[in-house]
C-alpha atoms as a PDB file:
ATOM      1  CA  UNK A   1     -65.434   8.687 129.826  1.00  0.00           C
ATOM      2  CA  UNK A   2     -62.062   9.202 128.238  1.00  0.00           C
ATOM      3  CA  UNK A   3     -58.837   8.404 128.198  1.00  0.00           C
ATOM      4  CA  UNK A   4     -55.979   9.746 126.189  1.00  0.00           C
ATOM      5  CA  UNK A   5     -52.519   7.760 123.925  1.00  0.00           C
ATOM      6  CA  UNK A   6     -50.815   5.125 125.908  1.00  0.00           C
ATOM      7  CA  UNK A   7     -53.659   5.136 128.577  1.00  0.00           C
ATOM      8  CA  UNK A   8     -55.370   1.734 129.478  1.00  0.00           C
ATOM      9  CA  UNK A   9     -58.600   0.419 128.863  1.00  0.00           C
ATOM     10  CA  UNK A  10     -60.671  -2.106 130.580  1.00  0.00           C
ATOM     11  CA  UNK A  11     -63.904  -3.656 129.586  1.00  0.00           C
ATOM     12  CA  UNK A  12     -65.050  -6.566 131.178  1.00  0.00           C
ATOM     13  CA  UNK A  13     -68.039  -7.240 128.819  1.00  0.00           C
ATOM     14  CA  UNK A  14     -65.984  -7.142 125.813  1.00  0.00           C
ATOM     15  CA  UNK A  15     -68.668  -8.723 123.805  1.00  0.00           C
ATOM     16  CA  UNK A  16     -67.744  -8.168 119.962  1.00  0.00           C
ATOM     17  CA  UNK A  17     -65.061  -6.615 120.700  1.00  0.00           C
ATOM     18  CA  UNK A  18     -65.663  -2.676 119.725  1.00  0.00           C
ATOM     19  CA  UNK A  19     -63.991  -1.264 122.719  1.00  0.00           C
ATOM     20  CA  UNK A  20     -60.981  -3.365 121.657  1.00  0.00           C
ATOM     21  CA  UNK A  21     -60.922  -2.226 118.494  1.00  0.00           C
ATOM     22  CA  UNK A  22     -61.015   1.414 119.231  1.00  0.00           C
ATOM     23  CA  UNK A  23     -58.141   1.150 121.818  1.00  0.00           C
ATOM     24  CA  UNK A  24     -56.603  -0.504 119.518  1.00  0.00           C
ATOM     25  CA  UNK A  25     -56.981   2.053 116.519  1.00  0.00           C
ATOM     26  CA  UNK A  26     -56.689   5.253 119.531  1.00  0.00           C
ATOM     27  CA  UNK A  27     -52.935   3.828 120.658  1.00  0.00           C
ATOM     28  CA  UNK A  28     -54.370   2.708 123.796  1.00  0.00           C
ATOM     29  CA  UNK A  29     -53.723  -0.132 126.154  1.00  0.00           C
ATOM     30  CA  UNK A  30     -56.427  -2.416 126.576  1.00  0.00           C
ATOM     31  CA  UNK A  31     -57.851  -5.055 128.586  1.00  0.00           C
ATOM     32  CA  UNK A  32     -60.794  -6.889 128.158  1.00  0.00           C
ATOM     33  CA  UNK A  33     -62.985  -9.824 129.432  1.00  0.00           C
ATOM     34  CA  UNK A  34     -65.798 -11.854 127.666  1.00  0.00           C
ATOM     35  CA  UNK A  35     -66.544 -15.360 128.212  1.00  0.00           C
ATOM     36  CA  UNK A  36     -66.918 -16.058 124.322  1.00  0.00           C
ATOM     37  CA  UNK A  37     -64.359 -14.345 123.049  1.00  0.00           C
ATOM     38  CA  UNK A  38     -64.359 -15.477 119.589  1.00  0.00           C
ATOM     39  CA  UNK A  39     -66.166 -12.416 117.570  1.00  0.00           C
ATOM     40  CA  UNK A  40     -63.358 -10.133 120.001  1.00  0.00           C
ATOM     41  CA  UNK A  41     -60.794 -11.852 118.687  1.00  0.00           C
ATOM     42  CA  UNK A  42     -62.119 -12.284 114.890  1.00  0.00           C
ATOM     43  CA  UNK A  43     -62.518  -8.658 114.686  1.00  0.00           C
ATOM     44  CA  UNK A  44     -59.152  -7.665 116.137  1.00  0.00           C
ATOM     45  CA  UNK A  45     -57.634  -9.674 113.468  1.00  0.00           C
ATOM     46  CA  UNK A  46     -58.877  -7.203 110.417  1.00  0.00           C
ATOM     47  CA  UNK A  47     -59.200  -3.452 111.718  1.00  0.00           C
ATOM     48  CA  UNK A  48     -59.397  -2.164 108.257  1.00  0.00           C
ATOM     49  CA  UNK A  49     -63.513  -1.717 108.492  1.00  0.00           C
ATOM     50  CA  UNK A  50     -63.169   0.059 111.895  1.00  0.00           C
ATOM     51  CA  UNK A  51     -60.184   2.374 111.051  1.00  0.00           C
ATOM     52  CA  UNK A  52     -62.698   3.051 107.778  1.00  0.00           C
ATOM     53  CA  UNK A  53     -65.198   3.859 110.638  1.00  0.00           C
ATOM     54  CA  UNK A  54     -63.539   5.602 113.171  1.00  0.00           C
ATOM     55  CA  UNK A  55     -62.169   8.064 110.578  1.00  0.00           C
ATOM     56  CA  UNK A  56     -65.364   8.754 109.045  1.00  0.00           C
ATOM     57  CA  UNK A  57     -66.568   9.508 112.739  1.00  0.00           C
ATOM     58  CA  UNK A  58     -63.606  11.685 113.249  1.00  0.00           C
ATOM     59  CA  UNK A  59     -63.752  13.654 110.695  1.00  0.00           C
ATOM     60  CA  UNK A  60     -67.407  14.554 111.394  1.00  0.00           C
ATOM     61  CA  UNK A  61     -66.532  15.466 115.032  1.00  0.00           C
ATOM     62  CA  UNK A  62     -66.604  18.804 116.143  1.00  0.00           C
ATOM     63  CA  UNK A  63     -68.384  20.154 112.645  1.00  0.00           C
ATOM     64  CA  UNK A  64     -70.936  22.741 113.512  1.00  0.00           C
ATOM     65  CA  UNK A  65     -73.228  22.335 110.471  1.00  0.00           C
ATOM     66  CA  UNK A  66     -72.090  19.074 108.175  1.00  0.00           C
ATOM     67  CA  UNK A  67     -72.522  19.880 104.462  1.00  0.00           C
ATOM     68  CA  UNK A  68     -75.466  17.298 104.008  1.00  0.00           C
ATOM     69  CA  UNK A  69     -77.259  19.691 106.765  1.00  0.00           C
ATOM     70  CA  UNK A  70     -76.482  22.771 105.263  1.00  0.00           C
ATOM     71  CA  UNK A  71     -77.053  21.151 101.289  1.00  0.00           C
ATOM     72  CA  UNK A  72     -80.287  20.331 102.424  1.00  0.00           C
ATOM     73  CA  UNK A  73     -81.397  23.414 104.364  1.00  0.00           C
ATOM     74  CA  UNK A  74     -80.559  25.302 101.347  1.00  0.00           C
ATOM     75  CA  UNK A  75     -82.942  22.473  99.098  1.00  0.00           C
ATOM     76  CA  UNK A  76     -85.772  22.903 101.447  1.00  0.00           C
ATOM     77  CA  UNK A  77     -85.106  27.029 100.970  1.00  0.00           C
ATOM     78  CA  UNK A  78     -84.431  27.400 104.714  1.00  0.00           C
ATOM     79  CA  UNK A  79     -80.386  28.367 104.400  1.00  0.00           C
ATOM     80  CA  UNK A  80     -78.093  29.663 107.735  1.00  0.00           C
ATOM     81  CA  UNK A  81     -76.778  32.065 106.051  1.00  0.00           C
ATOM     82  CA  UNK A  82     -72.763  32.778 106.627  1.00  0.00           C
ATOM     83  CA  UNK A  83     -72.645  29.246 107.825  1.00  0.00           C
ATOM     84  CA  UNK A  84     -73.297  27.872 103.980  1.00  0.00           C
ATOM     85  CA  UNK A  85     -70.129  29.611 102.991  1.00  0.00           C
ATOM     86  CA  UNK A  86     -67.934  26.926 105.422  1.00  0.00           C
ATOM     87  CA  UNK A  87     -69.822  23.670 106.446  1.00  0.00           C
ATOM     88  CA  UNK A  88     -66.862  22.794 108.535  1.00  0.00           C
ATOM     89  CA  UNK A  89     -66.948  25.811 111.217  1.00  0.00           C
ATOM     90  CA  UNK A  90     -65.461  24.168 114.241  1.00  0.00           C
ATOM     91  CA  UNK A  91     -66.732  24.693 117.462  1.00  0.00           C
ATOM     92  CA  UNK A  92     -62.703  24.496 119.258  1.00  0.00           C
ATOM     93  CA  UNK A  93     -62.467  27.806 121.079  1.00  0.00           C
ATOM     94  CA  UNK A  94     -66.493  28.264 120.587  1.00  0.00           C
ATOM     95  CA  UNK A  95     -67.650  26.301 123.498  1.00  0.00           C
ATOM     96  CA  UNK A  96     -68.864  29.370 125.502  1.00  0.00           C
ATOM     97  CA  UNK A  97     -70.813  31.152 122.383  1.00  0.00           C
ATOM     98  CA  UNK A  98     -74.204  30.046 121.282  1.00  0.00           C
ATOM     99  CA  UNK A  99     -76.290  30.514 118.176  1.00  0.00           C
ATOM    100  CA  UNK A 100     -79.123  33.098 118.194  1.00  0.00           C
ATOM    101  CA  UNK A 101     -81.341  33.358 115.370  1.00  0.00           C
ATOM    102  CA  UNK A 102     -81.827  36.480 112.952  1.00  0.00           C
ATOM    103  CA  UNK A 103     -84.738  37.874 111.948  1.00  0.00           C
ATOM    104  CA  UNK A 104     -83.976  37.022 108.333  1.00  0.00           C
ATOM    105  CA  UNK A 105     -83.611  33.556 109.652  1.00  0.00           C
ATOM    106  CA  UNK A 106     -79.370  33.551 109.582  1.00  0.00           C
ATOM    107  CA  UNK A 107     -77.677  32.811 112.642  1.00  0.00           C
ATOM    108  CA  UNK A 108     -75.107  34.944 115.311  1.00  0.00           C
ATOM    109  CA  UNK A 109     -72.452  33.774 117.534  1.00  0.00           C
ATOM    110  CA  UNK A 110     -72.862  35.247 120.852  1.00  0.00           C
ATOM    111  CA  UNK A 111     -71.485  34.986 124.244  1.00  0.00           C
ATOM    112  CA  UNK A 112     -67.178  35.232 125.279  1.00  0.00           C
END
């Protein structure tokens, strides 16, 4: 599911509160419903460890190959190739190409 700014959110098991939190940090609406809302509302009072999170998460998102990948590949003597050059290829506009492998074990986009 998604939604996108200024949409709303409901989750009637709120539980600790993490869908909260993430509307909360992703400039949605929310609305939620737990019958012990206490951790919710304890959480929702200091964001500062989710924002930590969600920005770590985001700026892993959409990474081909992540640089711990690629630094260990390259440790274990089993490099991709062109892809060591830029850990942070994006897939945006990539979503119809594939990898196929090399014989000398690099990798090729294909496809549109």
């Amino acid at each position: 599911m998604a939604s996108d700014p200024g949409d709303t959110v409901l989750d009637p098991f709120g539980g600790t509160g993490t869908t909260f939190a993430a509307a909360e940090l992703l400039g949605r609406h929310w609305v939620g419903i737990d019958l012990h809302a206490a951790e919710a509302i304890a959480r929702l009072t200091n964001l500062k460890g989710d924002k930590e999170l969600l920005s770590k998460i985001q700026s892993g998102k959409n990474v081909l190959f992540t640089k711990e990948a690629l630094e260990k590949r390259t440790e274990n003597k089993r490099p991709l190739g062109k892809f060591n050059a830029d850990y942070s290829v994006k897939m945006s506009g990539l979503a119809r190409k594939r990898l196929e492998p090399n014989r000398d074990e690099s990798f090729e986009l294909t496809g549109e």
